[in-house]
N, C-alpha and C. Protein backbone atom coordinates (compact mmCIF):
# COMPACT_ATOMS: atom_id res chain seq x y z
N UNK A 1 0.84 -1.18 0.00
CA UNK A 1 0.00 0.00 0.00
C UNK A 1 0.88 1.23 0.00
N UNK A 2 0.55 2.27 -0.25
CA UNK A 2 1.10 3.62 -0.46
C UNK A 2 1.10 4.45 0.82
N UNK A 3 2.43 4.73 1.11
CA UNK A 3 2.33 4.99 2.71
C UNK A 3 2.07 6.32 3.11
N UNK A 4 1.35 7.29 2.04
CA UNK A 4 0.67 8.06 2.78
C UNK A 4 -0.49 7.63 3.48
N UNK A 5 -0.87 6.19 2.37
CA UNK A 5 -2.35 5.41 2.69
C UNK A 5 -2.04 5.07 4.19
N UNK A 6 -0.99 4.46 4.55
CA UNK A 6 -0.74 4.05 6.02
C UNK A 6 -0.13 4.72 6.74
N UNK A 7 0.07 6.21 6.65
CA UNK A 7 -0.01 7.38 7.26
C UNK A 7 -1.48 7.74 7.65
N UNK A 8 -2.43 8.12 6.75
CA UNK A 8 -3.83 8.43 7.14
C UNK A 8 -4.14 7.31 8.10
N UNK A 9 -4.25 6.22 7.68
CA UNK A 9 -4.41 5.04 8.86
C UNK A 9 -3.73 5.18 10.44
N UNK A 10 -2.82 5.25 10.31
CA UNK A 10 -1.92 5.43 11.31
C UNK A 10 -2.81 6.71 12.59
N UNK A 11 -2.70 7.52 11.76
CA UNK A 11 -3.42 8.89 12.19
C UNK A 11 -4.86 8.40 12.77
N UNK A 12 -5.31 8.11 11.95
CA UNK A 12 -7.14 7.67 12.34
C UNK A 12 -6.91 6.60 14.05
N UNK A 13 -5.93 5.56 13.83
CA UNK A 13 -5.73 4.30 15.32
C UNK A 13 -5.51 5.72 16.18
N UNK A 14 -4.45 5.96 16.14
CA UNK A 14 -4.07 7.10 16.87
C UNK A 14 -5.22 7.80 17.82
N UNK A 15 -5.83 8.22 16.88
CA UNK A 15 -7.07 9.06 17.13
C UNK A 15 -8.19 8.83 18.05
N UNK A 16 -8.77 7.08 17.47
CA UNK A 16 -9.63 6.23 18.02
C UNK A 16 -8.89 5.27 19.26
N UNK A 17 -7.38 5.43 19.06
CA UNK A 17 -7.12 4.44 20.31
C UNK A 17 -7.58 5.42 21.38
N UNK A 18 -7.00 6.99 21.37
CA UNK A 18 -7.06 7.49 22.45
C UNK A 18 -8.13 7.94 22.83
N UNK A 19 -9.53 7.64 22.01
CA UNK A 19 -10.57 7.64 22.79
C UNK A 19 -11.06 6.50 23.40
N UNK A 20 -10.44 5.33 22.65
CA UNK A 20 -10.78 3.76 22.86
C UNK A 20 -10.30 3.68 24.74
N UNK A 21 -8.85 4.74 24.77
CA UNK A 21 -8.13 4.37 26.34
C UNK A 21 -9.38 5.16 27.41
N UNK A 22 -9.41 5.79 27.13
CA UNK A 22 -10.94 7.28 27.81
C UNK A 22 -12.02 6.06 28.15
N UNK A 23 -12.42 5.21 27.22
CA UNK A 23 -13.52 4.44 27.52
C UNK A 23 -13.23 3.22 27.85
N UNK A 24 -11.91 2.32 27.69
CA UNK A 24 -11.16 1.78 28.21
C UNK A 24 -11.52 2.12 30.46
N UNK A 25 -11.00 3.22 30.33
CA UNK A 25 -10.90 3.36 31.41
C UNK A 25 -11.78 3.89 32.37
N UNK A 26 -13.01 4.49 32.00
CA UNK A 26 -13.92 4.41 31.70
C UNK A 26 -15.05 3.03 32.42
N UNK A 27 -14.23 2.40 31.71
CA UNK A 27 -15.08 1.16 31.55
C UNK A 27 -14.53 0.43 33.34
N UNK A 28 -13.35 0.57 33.34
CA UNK A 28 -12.44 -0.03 34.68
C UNK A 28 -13.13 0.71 35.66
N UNK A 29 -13.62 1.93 35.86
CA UNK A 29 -14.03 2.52 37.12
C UNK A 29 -15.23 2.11 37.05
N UNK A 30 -15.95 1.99 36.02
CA UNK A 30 -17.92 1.62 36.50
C UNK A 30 -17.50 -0.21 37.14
N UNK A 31 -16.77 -0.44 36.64
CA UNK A 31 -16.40 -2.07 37.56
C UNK A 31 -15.82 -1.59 38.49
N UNK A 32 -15.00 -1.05 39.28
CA UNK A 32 -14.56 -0.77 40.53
C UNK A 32 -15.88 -0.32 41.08
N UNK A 33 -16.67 0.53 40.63
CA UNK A 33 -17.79 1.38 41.23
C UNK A 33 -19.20 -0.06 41.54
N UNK A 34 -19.26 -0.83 40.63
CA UNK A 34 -19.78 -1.83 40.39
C UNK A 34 -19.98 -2.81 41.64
N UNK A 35 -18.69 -2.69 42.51
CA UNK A 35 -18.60 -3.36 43.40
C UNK A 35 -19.17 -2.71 45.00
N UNK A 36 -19.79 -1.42 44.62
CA UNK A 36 -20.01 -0.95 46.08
C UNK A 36 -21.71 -1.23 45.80
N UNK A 37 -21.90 -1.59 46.54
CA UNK A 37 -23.68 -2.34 46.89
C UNK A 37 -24.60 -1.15 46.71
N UNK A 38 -24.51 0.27 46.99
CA UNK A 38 -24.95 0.57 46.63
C UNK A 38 -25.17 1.11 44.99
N UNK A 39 -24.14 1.34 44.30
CA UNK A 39 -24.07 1.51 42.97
C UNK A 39 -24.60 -0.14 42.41
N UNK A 40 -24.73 -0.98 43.13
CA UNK A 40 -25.34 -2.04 42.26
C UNK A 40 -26.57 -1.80 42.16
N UNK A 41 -27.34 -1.96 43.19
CA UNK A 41 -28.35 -1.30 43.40
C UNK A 41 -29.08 -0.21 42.53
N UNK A 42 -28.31 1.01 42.41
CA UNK A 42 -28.54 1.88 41.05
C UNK A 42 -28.56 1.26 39.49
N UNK A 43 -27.77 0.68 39.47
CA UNK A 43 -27.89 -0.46 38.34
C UNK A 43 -28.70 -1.54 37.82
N UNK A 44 -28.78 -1.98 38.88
CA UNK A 44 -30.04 -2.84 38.54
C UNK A 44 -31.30 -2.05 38.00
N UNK A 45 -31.80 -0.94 39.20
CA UNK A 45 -32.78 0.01 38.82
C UNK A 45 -32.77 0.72 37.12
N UNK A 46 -31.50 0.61 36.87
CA UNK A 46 -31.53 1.55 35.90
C UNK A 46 -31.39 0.34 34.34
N UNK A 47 -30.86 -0.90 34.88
CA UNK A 47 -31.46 -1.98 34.01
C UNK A 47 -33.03 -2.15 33.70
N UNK A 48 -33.59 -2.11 34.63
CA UNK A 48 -35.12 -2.41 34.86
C UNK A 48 -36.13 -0.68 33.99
N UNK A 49 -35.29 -0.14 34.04
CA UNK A 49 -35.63 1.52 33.39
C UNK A 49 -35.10 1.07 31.89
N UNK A 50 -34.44 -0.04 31.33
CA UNK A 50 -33.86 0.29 30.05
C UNK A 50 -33.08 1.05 29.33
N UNK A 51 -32.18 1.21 30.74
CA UNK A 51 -30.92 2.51 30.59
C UNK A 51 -29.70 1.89 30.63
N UNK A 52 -29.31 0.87 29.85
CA UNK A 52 -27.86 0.25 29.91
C UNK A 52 -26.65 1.16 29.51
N UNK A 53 -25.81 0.72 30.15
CA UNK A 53 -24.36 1.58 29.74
C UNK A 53 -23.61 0.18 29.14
N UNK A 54 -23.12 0.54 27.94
CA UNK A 54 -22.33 0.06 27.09
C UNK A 54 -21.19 -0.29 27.82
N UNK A 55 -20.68 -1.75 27.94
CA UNK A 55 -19.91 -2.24 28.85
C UNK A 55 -19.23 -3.04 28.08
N UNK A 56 -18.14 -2.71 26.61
CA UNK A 56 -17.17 -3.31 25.92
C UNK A 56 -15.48 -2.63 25.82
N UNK A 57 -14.99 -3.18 26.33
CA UNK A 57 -13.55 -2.80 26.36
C UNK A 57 -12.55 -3.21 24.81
N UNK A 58 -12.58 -2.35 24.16
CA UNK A 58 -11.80 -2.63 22.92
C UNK A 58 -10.09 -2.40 22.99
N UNK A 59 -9.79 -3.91 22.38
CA UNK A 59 -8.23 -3.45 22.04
C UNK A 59 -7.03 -2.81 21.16
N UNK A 60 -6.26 -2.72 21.33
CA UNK A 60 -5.99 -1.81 19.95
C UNK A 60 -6.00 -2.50 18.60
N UNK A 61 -5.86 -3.99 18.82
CA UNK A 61 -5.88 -5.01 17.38
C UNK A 61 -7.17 -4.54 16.75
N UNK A 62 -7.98 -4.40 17.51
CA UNK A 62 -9.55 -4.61 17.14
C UNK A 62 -9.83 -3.29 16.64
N UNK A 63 -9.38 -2.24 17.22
CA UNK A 63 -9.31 -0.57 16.69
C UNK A 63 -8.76 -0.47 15.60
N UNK A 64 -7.35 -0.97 15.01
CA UNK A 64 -7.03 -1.25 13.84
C UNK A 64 -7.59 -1.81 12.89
N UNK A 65 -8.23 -2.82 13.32
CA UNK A 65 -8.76 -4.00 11.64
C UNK A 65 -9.82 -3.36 11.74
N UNK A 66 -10.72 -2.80 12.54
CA UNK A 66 -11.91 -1.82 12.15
C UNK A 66 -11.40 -0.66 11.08
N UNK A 67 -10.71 -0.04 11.23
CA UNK A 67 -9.74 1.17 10.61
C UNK A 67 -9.84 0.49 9.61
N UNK A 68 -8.63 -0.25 9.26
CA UNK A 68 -8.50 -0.90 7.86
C UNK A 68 -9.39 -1.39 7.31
N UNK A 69 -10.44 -2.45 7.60
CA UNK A 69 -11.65 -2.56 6.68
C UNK A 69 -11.89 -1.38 6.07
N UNK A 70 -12.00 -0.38 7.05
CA UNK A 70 -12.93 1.10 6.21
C UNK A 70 -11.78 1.78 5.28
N UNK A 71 -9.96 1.46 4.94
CA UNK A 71 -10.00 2.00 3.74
C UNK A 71 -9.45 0.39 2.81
N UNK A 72 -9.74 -0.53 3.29
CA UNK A 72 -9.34 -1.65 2.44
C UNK A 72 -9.36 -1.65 0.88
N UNK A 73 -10.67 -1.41 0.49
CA UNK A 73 -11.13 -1.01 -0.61
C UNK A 73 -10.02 0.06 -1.14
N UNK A 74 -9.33 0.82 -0.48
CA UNK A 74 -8.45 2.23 -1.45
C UNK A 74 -7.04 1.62 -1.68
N UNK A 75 -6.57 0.55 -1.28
CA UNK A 75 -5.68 -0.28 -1.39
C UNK A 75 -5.51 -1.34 -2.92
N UNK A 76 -4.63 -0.73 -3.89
CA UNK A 76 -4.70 -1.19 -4.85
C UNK A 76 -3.94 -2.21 -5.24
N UNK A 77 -3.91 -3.30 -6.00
CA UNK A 77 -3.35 -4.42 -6.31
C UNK A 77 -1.44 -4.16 -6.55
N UNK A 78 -1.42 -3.16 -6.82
CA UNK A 78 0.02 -2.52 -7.46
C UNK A 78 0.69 -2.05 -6.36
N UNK A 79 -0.12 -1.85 -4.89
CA UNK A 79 0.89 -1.23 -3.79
C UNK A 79 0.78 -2.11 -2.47
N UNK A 80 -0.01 -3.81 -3.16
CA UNK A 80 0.35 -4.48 -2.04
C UNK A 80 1.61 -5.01 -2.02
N UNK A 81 2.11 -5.56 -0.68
CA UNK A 81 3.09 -6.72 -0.88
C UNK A 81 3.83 -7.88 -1.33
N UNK A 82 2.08 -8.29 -2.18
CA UNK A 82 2.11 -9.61 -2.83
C UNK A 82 1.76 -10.84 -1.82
N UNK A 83 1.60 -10.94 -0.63
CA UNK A 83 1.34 -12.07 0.26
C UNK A 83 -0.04 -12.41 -0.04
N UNK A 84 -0.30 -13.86 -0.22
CA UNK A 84 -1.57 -14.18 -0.38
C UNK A 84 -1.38 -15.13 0.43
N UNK A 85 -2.72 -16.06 0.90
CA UNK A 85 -2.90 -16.61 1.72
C UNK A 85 -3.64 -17.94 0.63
N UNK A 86 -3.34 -19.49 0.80
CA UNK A 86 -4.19 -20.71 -0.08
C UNK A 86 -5.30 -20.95 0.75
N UNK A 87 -6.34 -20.42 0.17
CA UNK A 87 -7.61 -20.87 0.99
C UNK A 87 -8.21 -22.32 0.50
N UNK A 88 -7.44 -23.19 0.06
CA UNK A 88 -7.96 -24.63 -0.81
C UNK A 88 -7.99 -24.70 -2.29
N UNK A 89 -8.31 -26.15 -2.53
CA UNK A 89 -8.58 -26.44 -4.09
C UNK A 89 -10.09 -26.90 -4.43
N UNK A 90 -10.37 -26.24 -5.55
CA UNK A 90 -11.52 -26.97 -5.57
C UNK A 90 -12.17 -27.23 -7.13
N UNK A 91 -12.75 -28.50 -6.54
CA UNK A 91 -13.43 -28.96 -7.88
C UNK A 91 -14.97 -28.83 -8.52
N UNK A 92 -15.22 -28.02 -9.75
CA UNK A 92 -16.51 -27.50 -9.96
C UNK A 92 -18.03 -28.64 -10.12
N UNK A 93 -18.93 -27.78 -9.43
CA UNK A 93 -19.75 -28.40 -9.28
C UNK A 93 -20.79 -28.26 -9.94
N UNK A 94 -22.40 -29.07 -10.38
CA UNK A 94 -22.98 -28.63 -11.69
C UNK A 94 -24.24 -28.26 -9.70
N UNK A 95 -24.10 -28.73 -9.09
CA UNK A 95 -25.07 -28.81 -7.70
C UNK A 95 -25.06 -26.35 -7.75
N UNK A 96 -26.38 -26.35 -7.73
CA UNK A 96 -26.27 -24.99 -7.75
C UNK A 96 -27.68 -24.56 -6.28
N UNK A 97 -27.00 -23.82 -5.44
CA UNK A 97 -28.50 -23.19 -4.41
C UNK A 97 -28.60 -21.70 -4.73
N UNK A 98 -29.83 -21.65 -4.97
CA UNK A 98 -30.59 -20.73 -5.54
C UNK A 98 -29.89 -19.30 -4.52
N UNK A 99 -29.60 -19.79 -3.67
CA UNK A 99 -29.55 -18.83 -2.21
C UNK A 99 -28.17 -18.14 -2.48
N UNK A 100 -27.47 -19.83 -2.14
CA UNK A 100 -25.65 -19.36 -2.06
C UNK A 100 -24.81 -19.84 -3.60
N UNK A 101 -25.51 -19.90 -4.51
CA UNK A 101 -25.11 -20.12 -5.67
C UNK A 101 -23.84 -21.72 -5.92
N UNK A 102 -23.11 -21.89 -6.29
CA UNK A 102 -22.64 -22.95 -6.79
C UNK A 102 -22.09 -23.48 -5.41
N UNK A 103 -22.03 -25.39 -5.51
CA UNK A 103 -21.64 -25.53 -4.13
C UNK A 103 -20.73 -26.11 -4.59
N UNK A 104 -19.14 -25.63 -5.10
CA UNK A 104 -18.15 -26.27 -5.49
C UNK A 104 -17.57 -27.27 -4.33
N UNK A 105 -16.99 -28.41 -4.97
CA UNK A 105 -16.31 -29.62 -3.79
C UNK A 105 -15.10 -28.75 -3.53
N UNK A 106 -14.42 -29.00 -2.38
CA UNK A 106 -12.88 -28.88 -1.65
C UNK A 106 -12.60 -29.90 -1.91
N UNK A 107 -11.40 -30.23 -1.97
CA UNK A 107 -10.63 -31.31 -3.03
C UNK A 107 -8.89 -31.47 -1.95
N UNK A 108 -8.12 -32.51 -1.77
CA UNK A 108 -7.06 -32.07 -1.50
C UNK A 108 -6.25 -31.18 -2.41
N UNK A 109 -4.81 -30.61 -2.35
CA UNK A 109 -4.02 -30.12 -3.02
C UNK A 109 -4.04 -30.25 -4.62
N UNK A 110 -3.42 -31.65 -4.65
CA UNK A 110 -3.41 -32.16 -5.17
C UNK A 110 -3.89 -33.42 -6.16
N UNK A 111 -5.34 -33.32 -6.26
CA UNK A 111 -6.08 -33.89 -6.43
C UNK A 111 -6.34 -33.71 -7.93
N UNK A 112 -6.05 -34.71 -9.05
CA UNK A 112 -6.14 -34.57 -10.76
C UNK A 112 -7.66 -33.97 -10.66
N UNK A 113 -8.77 -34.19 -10.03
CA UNK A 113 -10.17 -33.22 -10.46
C UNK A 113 -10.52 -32.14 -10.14
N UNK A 114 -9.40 -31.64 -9.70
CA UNK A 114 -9.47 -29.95 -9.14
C UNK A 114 -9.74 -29.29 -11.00
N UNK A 115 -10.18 -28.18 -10.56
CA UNK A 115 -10.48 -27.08 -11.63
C UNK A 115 -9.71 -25.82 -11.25
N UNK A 116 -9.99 -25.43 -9.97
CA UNK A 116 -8.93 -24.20 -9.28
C UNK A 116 -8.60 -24.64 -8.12
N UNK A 117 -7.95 -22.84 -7.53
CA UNK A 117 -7.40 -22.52 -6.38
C UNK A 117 -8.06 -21.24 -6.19
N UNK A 118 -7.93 -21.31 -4.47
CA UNK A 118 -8.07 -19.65 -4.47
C UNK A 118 -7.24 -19.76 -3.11
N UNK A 119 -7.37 -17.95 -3.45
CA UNK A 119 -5.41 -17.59 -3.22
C UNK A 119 -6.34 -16.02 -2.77
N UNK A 120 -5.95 -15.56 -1.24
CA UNK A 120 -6.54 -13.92 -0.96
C UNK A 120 -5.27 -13.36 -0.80
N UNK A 121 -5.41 -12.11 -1.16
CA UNK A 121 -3.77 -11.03 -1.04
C UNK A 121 -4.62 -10.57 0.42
N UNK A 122 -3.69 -10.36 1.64
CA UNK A 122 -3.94 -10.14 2.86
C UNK A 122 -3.84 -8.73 2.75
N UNK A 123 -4.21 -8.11 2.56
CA UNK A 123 -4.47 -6.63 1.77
C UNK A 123 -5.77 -6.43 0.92
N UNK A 124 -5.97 -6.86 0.69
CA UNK A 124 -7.45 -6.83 -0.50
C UNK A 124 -8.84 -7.28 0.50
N UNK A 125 -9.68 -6.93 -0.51
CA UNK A 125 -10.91 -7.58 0.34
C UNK A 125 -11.68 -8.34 -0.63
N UNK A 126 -10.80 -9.06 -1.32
CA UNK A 126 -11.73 -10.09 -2.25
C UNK A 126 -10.58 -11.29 -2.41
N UNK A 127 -11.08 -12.39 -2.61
CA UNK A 127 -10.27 -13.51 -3.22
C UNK A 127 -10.08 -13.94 -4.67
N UNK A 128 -9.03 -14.33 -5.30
CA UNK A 128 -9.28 -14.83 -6.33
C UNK A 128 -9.02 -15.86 -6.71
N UNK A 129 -9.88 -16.73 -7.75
CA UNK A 129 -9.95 -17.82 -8.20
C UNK A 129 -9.10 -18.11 -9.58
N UNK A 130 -7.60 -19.46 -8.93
CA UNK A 130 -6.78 -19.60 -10.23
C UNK A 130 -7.60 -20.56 -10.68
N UNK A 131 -7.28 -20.58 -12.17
CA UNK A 131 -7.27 -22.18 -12.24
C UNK A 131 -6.22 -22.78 -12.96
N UNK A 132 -6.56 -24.20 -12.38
CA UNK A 132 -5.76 -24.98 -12.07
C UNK A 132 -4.16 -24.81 -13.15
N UNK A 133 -4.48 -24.44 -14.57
CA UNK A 133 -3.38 -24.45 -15.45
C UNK A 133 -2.53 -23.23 -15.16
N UNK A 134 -3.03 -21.98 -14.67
CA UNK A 134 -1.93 -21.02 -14.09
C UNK A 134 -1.64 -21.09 -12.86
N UNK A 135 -2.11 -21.44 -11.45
CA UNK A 135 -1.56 -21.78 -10.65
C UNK A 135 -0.18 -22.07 -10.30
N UNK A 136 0.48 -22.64 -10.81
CA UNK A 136 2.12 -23.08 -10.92
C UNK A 136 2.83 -21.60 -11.05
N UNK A 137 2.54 -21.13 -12.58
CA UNK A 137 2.85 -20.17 -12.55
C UNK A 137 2.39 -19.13 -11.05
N UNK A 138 1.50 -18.62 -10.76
CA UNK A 138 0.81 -17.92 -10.11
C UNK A 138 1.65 -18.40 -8.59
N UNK A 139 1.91 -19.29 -8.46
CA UNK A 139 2.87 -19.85 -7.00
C UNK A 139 4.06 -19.32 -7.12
N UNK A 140 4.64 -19.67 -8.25
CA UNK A 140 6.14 -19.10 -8.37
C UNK A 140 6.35 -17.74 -8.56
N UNK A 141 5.14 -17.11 -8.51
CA UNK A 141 5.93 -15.52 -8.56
C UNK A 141 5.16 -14.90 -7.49
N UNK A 142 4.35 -15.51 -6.68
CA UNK A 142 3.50 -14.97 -5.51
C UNK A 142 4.69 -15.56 -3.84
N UNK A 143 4.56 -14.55 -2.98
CA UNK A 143 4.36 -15.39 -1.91
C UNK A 143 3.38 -15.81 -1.72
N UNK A 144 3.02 -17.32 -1.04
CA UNK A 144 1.49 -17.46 -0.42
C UNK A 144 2.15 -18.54 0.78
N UNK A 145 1.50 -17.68 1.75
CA UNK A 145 1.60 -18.34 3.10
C UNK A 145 0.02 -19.52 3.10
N UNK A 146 0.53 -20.87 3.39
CA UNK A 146 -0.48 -21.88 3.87
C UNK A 146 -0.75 -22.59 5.34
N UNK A 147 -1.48 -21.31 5.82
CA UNK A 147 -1.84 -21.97 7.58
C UNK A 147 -2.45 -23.43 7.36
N UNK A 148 -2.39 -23.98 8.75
CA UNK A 148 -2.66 -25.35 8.71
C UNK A 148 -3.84 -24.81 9.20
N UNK A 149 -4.43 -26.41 9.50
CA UNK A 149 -5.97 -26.59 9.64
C UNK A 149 -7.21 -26.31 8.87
N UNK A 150 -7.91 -26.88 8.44
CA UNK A 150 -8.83 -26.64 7.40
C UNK A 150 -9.83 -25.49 6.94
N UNK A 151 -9.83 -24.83 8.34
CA UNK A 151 -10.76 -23.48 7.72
C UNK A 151 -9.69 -22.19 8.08
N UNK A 152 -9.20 -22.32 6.57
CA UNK A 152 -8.60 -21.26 5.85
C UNK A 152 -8.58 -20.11 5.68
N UNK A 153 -10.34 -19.48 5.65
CA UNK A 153 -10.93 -18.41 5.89
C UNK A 153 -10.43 -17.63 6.77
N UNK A 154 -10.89 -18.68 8.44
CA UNK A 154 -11.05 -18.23 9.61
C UNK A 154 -9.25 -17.83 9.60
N UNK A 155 -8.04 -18.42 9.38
CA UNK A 155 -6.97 -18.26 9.57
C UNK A 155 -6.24 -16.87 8.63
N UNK A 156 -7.16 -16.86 7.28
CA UNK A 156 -6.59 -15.83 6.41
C UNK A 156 -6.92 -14.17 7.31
N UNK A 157 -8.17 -14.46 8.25
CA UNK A 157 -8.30 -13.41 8.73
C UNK A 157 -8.05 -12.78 9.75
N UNK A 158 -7.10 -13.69 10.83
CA UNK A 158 -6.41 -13.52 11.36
C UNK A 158 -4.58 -13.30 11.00
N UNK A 159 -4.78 -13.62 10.35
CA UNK A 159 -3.36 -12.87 9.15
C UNK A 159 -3.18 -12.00 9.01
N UNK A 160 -4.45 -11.64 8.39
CA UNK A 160 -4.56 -10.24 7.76
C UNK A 160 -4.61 -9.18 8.94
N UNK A 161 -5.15 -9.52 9.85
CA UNK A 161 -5.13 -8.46 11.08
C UNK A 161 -4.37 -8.70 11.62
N UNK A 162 -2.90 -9.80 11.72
CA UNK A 162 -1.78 -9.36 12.43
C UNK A 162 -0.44 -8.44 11.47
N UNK A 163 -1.33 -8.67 10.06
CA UNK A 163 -0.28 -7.61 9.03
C UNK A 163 -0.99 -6.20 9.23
N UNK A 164 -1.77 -5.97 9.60
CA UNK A 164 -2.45 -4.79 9.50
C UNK A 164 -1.80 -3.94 10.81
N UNK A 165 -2.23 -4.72 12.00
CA UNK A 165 -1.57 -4.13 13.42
C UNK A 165 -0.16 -3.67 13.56
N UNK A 166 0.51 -4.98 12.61
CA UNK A 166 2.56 -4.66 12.55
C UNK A 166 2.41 -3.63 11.82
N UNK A 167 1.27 -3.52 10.65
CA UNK A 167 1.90 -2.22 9.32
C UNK A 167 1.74 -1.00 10.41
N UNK A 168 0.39 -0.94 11.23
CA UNK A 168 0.58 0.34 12.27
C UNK A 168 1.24 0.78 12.88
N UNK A 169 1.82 -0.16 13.42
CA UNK A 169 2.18 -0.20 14.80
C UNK A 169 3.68 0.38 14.39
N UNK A 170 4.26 -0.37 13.25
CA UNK A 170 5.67 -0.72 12.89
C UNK A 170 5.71 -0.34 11.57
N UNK A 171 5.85 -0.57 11.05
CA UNK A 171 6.08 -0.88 9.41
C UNK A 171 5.49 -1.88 8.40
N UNK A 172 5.35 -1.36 7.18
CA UNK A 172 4.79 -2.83 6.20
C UNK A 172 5.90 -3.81 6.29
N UNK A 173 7.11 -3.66 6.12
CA UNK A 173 7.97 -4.74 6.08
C UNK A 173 8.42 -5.69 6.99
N UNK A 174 8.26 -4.67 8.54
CA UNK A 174 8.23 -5.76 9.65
C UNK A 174 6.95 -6.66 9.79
N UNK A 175 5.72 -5.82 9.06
CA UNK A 175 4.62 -6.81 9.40
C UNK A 175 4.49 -8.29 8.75
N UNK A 176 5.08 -8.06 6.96
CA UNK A 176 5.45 -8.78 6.08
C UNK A 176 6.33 -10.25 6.65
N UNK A 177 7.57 -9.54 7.10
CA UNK A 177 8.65 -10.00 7.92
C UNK A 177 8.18 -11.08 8.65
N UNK A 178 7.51 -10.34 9.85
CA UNK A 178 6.99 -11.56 10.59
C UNK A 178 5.75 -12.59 10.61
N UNK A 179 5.06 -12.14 9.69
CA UNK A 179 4.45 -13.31 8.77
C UNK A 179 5.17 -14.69 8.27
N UNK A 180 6.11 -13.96 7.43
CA UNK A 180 6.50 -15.67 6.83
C UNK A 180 7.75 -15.75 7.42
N UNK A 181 7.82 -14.97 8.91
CA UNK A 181 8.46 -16.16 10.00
C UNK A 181 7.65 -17.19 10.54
N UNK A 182 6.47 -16.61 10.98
CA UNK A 182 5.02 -17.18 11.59
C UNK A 182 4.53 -18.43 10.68
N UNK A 183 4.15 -18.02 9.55
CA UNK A 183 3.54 -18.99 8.46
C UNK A 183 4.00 -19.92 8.00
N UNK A 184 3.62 -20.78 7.43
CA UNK A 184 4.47 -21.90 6.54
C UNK A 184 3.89 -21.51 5.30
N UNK A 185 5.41 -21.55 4.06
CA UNK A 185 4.46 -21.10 2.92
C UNK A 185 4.54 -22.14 2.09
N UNK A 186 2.99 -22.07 1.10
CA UNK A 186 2.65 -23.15 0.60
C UNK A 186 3.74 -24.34 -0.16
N UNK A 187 4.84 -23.69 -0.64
CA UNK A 187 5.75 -24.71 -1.30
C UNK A 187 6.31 -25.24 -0.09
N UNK A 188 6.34 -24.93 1.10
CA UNK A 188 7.13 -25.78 1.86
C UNK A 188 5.91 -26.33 2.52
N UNK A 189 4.39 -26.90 2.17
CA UNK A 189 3.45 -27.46 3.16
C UNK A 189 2.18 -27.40 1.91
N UNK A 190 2.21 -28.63 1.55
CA UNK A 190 1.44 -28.46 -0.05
C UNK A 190 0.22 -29.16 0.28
N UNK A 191 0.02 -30.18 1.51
CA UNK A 191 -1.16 -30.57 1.85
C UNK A 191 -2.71 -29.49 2.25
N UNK A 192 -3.17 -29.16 1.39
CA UNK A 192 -3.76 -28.04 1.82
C UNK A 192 -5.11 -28.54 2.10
């Protein structure tokens, strides 16, 4: 990404952490206060009135990947890093729901009836679908980190929000960095 892009970002955590710490702390005194019998007491009453006070303590991970969703979209293919993440293989299906549209099979890796792959840049907010005849190519000039365990999804998106937090916090390159220290990437772990 273009680091004025993660300058404005930067600026915005900044902004929202230090109201996030205000309500953060905030949040620590109505629990200290919480504990004197009579402020429970007020509470309850004021439960029973339909007057709740918002009682969520946010962290700064969570202040960030909120941030970034909202400029994900301004993040263009040409100023990511290139890290993608193998979300599986899969083989096409003629089975179609009206609802969720095609219900393609997951397939191992390596499996001769695969048709594609899909592969998310941890930067983007869409995935894309190889197939199967550029893939090879598409491996050899991509990084792609392959978390273990089968739902891929759930792991690509925790990726993506520990590259997002390092790009804040630190830099794109340390966040990069410690990714595919963290990760195993797909040529070295092909069982997908």
């Amino acid at each position: 990404m273009k680091e004025e892009l993660l300058k404005e970002i930067r600026e915005e955590v900044k902004g929202i952490k230090e109201k996030m710490e205000e309500h953060n702390a905030d949040i620590k005194r109505v629990k200290e206060l919480e504990k004197d019998p009579h402020v429970k007491e007020y509470i309850t009453l004021m439960r029973k009135l339909d007057n709740n006070v918002k009682k969520t303590e946010y962290s700064e991970a969570e202040i960030i990947a909120s941030i970034y969703r909202k400029y994900i979209s301004q993040i263009e293919d040409i100023d990511t890093n290139e890290i993608y993440v193998y979300l599986g293989t899969y083989t096409s299906s003629s089975e179609i729901d009206i609802v969720h549209g095609a219900n393609d099979i997951r397939v191992r890796y390596d499996d001769p009836s695969a048709d594609y792959r899909i592969y998310w840049n941890i930067e983007q907010s869409f995935a894309e679908n190889i197939f199967l005849p550029q893939c090879k190519e598409f491996e050899e000039t991509h990084v792609i980190l392959n978390p273990s365990g089968y739902f891929k999804r759930e792991a690509f998106y925790k990726i993506q929000q520990e590259f997002f937090v390092k790009a804040a916090q630190v830099n794109q390159k340390a966040a990069a960095k410690s990714l595919l220290k963290k990760y195993p990437k797909l040529k070295e772990n092909q069982q997908g």
